[in-house]
C-alpha atoms as a PDB file:
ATOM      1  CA  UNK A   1     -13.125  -1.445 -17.970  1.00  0.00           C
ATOM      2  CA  UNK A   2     -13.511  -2.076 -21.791  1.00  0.00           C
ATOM      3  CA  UNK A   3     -16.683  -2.892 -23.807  1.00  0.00           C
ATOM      4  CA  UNK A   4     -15.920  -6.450 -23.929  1.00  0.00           C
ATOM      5  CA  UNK A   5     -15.609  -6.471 -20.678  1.00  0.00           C
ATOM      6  CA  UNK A   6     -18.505  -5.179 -19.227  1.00  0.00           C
ATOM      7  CA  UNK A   7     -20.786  -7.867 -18.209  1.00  0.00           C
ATOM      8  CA  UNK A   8     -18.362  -9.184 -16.505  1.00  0.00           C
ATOM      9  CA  UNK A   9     -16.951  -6.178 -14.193  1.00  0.00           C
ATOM     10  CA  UNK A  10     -19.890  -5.464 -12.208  1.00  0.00           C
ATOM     11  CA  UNK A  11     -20.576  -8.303  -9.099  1.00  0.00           C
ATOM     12  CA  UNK A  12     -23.671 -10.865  -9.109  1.00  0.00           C
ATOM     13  CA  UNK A  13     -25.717  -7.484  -6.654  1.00  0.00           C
ATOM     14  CA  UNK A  14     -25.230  -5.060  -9.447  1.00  0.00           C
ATOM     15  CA  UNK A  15     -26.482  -7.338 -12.408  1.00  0.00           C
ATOM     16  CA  UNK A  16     -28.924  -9.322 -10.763  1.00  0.00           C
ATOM     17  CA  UNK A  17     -30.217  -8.431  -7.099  1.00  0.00           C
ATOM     18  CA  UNK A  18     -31.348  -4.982  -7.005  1.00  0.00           C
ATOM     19  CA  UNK A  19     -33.402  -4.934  -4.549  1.00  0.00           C
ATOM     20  CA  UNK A  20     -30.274  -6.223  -2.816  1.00  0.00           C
ATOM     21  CA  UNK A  21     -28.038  -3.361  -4.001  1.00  0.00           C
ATOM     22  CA  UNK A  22     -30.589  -0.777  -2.880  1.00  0.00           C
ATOM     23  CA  UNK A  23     -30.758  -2.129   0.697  1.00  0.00           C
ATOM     24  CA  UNK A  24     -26.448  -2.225   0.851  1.00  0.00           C
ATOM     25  CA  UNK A  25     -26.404   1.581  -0.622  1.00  0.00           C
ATOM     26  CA  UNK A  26     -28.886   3.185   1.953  1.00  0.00           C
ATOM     27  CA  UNK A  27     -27.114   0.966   4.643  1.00  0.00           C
ATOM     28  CA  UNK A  28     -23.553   2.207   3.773  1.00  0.00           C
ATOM     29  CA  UNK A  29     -24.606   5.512   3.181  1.00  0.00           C
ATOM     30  CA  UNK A  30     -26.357   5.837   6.596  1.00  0.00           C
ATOM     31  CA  UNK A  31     -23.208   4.452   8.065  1.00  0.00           C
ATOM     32  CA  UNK A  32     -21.074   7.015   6.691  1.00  0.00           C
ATOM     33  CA  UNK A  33     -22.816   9.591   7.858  1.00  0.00           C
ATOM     34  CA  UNK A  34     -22.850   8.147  11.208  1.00  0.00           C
ATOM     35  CA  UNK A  35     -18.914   7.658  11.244  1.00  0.00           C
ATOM     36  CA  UNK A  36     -18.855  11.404   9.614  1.00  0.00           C
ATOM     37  CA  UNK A  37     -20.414  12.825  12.774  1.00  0.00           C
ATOM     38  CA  UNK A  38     -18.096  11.480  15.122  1.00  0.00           C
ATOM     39  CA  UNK A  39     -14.855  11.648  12.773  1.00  0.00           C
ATOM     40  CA  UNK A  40     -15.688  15.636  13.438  1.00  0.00           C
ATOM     41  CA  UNK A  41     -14.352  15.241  17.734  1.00  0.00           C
ATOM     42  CA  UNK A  42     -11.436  13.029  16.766  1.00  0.00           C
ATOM     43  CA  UNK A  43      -8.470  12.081  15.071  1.00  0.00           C
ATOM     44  CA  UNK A  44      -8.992  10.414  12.285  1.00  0.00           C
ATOM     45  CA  UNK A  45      -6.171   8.321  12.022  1.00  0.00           C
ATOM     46  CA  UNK A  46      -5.110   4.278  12.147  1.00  0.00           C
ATOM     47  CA  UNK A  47      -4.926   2.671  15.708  1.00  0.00           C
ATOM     48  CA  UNK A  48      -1.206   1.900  14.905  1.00  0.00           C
ATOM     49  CA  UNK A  49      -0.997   5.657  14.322  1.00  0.00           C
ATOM     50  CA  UNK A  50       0.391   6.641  17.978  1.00  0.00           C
ATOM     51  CA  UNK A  51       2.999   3.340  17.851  1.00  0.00           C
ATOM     52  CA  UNK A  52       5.227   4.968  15.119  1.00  0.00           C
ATOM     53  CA  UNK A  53       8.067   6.899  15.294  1.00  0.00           C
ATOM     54  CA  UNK A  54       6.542   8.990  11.879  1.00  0.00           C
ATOM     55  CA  UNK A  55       3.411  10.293  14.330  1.00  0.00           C
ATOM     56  CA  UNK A  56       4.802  14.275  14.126  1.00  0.00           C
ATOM     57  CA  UNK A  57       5.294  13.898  10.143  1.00  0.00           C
ATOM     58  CA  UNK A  58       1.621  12.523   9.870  1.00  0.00           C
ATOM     59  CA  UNK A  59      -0.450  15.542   8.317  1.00  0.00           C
ATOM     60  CA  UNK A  60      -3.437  15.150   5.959  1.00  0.00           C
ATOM     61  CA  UNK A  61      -5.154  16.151   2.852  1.00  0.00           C
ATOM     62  CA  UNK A  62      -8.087  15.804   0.477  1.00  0.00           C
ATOM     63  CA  UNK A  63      -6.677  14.161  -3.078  1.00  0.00           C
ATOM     64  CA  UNK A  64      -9.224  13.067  -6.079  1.00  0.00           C
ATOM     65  CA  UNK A  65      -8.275   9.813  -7.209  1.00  0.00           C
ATOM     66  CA  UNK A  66      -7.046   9.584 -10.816  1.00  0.00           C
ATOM     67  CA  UNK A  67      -8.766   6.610 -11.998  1.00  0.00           C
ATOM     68  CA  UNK A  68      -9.578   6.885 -15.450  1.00  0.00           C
ATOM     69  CA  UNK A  69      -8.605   3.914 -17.701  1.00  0.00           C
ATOM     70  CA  UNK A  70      -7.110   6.205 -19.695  1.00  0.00           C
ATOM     71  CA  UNK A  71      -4.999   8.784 -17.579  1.00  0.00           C
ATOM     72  CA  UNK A  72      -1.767   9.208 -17.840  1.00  0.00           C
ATOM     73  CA  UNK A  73       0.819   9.798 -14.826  1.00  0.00           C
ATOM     74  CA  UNK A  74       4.575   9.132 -14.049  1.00  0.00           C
ATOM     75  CA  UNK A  75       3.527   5.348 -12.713  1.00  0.00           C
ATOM     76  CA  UNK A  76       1.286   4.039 -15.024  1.00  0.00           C
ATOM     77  CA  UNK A  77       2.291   2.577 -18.263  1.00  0.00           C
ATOM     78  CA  UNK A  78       4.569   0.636 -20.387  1.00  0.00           C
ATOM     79  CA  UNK A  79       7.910   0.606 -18.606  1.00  0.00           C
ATOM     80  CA  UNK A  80      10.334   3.276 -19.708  1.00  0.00           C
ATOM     81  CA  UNK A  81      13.676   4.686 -18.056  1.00  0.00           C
ATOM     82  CA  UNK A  82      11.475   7.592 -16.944  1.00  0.00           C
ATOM     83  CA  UNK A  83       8.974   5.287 -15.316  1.00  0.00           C
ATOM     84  CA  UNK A  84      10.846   2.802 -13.654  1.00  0.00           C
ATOM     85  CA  UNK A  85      13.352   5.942 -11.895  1.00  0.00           C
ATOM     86  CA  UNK A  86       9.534   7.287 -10.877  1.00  0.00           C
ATOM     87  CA  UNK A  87       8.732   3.903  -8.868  1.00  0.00           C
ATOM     88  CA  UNK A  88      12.690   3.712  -7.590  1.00  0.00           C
ATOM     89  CA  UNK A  89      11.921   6.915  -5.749  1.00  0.00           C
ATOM     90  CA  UNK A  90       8.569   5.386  -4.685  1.00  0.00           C
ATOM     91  CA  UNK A  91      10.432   2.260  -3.195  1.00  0.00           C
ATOM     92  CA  UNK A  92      13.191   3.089  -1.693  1.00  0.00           C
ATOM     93  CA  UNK A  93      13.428   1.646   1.723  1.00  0.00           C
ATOM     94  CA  UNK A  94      15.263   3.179   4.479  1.00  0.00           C
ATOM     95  CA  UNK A  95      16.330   2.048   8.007  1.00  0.00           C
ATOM     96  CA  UNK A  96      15.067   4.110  10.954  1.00  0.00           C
ATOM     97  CA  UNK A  97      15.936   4.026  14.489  1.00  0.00           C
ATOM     98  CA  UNK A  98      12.881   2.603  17.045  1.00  0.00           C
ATOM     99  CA  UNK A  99      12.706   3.469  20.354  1.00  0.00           C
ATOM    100  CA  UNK A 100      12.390   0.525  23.179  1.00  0.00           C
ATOM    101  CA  UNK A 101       8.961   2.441  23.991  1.00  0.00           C
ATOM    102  CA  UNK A 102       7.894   2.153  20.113  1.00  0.00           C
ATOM    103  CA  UNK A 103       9.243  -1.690  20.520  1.00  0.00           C
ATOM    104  CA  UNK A 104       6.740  -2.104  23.323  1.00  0.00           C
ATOM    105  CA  UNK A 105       3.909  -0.500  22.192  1.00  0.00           C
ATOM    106  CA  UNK A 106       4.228  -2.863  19.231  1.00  0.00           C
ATOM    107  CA  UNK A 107       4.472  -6.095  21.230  1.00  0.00           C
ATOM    108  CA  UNK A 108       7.916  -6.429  19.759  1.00  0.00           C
ATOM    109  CA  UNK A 109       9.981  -5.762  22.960  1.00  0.00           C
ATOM    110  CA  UNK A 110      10.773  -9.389  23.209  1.00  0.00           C
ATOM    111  CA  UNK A 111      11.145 -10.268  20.062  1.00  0.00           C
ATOM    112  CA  UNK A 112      15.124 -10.445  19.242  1.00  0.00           C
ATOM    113  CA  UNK A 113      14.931  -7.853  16.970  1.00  0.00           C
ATOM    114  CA  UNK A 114      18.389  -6.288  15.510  1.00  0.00           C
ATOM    115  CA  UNK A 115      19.195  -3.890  18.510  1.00  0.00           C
ATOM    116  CA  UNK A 116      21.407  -0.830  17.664  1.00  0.00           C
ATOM    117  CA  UNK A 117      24.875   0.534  19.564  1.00  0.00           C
ATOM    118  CA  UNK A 118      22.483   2.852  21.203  1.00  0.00           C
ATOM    119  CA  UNK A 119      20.043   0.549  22.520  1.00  0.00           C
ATOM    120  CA  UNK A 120      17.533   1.431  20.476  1.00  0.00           C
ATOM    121  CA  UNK A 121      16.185  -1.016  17.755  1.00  0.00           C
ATOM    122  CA  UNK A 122      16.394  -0.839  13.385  1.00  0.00           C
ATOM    123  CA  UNK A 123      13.306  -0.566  11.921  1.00  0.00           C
ATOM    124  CA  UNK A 124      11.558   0.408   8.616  1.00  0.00           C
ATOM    125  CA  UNK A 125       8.049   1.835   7.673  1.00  0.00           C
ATOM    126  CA  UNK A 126       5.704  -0.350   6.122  1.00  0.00           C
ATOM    127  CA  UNK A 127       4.477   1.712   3.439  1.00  0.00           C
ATOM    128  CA  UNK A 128       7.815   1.457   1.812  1.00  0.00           C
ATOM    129  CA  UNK A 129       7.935  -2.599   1.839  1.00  0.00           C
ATOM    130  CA  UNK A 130       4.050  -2.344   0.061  1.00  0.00           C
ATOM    131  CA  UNK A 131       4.963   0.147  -2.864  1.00  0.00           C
ATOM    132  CA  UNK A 132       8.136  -2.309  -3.287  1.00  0.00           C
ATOM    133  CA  UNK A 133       5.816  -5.227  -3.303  1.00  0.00           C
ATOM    134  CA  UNK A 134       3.668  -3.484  -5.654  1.00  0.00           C
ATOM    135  CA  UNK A 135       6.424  -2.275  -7.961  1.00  0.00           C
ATOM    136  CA  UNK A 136       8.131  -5.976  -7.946  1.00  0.00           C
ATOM    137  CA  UNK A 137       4.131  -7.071  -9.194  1.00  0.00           C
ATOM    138  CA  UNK A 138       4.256  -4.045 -11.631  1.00  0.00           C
ATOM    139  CA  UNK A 139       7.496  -5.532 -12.942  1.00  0.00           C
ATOM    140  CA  UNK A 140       6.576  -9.124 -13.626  1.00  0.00           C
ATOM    141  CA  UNK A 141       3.764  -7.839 -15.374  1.00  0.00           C
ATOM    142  CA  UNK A 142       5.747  -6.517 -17.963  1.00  0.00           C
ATOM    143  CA  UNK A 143       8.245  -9.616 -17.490  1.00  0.00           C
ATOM    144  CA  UNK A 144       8.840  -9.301 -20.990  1.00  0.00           C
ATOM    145  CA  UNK A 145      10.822  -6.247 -20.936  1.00  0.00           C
ATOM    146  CA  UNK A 146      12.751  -6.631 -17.807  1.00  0.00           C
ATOM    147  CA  UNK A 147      13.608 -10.015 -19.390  1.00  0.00           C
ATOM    148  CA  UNK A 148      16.999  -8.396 -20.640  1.00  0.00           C
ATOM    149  CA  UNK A 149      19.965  -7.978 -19.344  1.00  0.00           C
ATOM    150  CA  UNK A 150      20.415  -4.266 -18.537  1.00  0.00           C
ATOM    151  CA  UNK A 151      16.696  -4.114 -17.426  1.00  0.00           C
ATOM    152  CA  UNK A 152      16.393  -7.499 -14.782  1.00  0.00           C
ATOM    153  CA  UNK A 153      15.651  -5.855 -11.454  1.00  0.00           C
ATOM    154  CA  UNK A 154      17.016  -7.468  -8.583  1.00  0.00           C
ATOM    155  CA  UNK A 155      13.618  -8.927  -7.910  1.00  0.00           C
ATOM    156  CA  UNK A 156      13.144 -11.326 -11.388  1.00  0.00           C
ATOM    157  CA  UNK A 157      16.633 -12.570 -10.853  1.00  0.00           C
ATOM    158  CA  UNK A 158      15.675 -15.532  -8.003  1.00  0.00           C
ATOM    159  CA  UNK A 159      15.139 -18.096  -9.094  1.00  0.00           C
ATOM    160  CA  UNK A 160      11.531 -19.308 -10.331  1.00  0.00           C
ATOM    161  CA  UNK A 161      10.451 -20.920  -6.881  1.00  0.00           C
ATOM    162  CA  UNK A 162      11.679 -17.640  -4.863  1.00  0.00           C
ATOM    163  CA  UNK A 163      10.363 -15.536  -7.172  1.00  0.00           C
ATOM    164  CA  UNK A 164       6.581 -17.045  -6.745  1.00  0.00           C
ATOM    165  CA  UNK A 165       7.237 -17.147  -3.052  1.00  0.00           C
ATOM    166  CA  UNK A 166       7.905 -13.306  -3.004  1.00  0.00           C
ATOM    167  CA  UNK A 167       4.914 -12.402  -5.424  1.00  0.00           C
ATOM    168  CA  UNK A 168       2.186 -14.562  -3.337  1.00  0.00           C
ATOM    169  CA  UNK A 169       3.626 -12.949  -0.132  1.00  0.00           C
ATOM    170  CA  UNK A 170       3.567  -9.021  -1.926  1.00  0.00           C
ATOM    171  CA  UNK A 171      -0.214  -9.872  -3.028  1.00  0.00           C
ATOM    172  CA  UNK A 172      -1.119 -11.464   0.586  1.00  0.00           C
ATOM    173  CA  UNK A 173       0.795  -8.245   2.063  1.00  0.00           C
ATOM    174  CA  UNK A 174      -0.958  -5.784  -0.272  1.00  0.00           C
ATOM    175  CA  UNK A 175      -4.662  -8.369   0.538  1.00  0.00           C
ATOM    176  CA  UNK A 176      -4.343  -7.516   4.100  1.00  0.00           C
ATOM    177  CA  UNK A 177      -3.416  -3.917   3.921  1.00  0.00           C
ATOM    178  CA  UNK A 178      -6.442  -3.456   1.711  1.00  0.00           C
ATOM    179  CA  UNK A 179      -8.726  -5.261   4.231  1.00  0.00           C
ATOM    180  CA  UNK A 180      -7.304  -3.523   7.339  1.00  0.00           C
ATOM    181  CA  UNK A 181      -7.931   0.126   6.518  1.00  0.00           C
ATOM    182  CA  UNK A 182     -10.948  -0.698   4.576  1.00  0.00           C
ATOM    183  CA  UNK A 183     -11.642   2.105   2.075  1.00  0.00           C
ATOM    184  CA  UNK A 184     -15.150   2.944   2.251  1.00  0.00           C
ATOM    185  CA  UNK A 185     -15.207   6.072  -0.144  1.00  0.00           C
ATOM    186  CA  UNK A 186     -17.540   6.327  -2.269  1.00  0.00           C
ATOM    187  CA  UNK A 187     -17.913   5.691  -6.165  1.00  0.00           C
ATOM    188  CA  UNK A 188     -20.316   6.815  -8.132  1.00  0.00           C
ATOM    189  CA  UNK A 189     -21.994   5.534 -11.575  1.00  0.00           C
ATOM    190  CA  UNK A 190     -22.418   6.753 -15.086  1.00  0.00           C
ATOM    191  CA  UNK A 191     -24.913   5.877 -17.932  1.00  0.00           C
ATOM    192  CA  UNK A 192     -21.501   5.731 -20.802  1.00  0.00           C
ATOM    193  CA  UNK A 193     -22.591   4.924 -24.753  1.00  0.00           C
ATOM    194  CA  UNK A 194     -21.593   1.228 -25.510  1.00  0.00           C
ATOM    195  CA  UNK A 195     -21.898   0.088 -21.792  1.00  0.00           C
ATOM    196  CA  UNK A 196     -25.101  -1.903 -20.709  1.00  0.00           C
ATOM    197  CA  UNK A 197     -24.632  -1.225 -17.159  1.00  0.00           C
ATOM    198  CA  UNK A 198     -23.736   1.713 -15.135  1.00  0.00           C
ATOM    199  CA  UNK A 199     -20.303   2.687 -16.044  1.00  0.00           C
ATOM    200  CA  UNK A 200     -17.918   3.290 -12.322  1.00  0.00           C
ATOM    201  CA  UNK A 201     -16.099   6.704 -11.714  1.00  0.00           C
ATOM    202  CA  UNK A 202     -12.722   5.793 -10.158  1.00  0.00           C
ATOM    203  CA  UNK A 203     -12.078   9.552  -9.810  1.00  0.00           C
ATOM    204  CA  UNK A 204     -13.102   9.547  -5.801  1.00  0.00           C
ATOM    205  CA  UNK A 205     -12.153  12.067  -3.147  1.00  0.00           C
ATOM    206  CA  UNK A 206      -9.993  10.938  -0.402  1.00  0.00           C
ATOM    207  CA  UNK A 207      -8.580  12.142   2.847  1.00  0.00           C
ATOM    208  CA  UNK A 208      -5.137  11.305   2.756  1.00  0.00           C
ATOM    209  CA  UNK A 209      -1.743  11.089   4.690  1.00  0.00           C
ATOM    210  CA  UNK A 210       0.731  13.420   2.924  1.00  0.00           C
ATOM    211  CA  UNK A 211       3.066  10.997   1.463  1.00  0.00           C
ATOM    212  CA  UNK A 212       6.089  13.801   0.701  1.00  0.00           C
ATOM    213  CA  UNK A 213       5.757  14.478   4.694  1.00  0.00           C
ATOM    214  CA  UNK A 214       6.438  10.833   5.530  1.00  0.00           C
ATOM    215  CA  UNK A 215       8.956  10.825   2.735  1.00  0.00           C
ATOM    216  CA  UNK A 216      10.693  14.002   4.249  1.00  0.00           C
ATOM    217  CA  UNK A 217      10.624  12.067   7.896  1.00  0.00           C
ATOM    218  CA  UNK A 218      11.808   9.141   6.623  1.00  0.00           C
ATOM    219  CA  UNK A 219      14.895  10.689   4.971  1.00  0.00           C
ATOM    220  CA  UNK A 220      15.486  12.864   7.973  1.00  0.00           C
ATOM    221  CA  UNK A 221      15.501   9.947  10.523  1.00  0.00           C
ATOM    222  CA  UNK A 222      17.340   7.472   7.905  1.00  0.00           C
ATOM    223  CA  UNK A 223      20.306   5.385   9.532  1.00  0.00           C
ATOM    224  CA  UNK A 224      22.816   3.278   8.020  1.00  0.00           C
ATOM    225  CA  UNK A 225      22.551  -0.581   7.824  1.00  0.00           C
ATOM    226  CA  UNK A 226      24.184  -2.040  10.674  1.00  0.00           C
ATOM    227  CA  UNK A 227      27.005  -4.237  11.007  1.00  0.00           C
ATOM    228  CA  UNK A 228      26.139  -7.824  12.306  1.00  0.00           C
ATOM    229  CA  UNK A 229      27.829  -7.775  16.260  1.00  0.00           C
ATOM    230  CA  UNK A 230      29.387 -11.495  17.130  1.00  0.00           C
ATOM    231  CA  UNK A 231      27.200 -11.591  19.948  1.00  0.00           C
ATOM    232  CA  UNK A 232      23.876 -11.097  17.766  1.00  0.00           C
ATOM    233  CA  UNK A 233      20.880 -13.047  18.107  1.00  0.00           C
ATOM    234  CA  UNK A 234      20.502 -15.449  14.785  1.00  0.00           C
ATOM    235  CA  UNK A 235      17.269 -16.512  14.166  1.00  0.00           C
ATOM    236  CA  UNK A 236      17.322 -20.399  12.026  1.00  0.00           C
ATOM    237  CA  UNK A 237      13.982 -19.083  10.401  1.00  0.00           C
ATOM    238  CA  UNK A 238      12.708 -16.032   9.592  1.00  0.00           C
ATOM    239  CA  UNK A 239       9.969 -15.141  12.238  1.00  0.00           C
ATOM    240  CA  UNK A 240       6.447 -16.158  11.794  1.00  0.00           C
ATOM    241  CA  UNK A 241       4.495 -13.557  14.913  1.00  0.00           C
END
């Protein structure tokens, strides 16, 4: 958020409804506290969270957000060599095996999906496919530089009517993601010289899934792409459910 800015960060409850704003903050805040109190005799955790092969690698922690206009970390930035190898290792999907159990419990059991030697079924996990639709967002924002040969990603080589096809469906991905797990931490305010309104503190505690543990599964359980069989199910669209 920069000076110029300003005015135009906060919504229409923050500049001109107050009474408004008060009412939503005592509302959410009571509603944490409710959700706190019975958080404390269960799992916290996603409802997809017992559907995935990844359950056993699930562990959490507490992280403060680094969200500081200004901070500095390995992802943020100008591209660089040293950047973009950060976000490869961020995005690097890998094929798992899924169970036919896993396939049920998903509602995919009947859904031709690529079925392995062993019966069981090639899948991936999602968080992978977000980071690379956030990277391949990342990326066109700095279209500039990538615009080289050397530096084009595989991404900004479709052509122009692919390529808007993939960003609108990374954004919509990335849109629903956000919606389903519905972040309700909390952020606070500051009174910061130069700034009308009450500045925001991105720097917000968390409880997390350890992303090196799902990492470590993920490279554990990896398998390698399979080979279309002759007798494979071919889809004439990719599916829509």
């Amino acid at each position: 958020m920069t000076p110029q800015s300003k005015d135009k960060y906060l919504p229409v409850s923050y500049t001109e409804d107050t009474d408004s704003l008060g009412d939503t903050v005592v509302y959410d805040t009571e509603t944490l506290l409710q959700q706190s109190e019975k958080q404390t005799t269960r799992k916290r955790d996603t409802p997809t969270a017992d559907r995935t092969p990844a359950l056993d690698a699930i562990e959490y922690e507490t992280i403060i957000f680094r969200g500081a206009q200004d901070d500095n970390n390995p992802y943020k930035g100008h591209p660089s060599p040293e950047l973009d190898a950060a976000w490869h290792q961020l995005t690097e999907v890998r094929h798992v095996s899924i169970s036919p159990e896993i396939m049920t419990a998903i509602d995919k059991s009947n859904s031709n999906a690529v079925q392995l030697p062993d019966g069981n079924y090639l899948g991936a996990t999602e968080v992978f496919h977000q980071l690379h639709c956030l990277n391949l967002i990342r990326q066109h924002s700095y279209k500039e530089y990538y615009d080289v040969d050397g530096r084009r990603p595989p991404g900004l080589t479709d052509s122009p009517a692919t390529l808007r096809k993939h960003l609108d469906h990374c954004i919509d991905i990335l849109r629903q993601n956000l919606m389903c797990n519905g972040d309700a931490s909390v952020i606070t305010h500051n009174w910061v010289e130069g700034y009308q309104f009450p500045y925001p503190n991105f720097n917000t505690k968390h409880k997390c899934r350890k992303f090196d543990k799902i990492v470590e599964w993920e490279k554990k359980n990896q398998i390698k792409d399979p080979v279309r069989p002759e007798d494979a199910v071919v889809l004439q669209t990719p599916p829509t459910s």
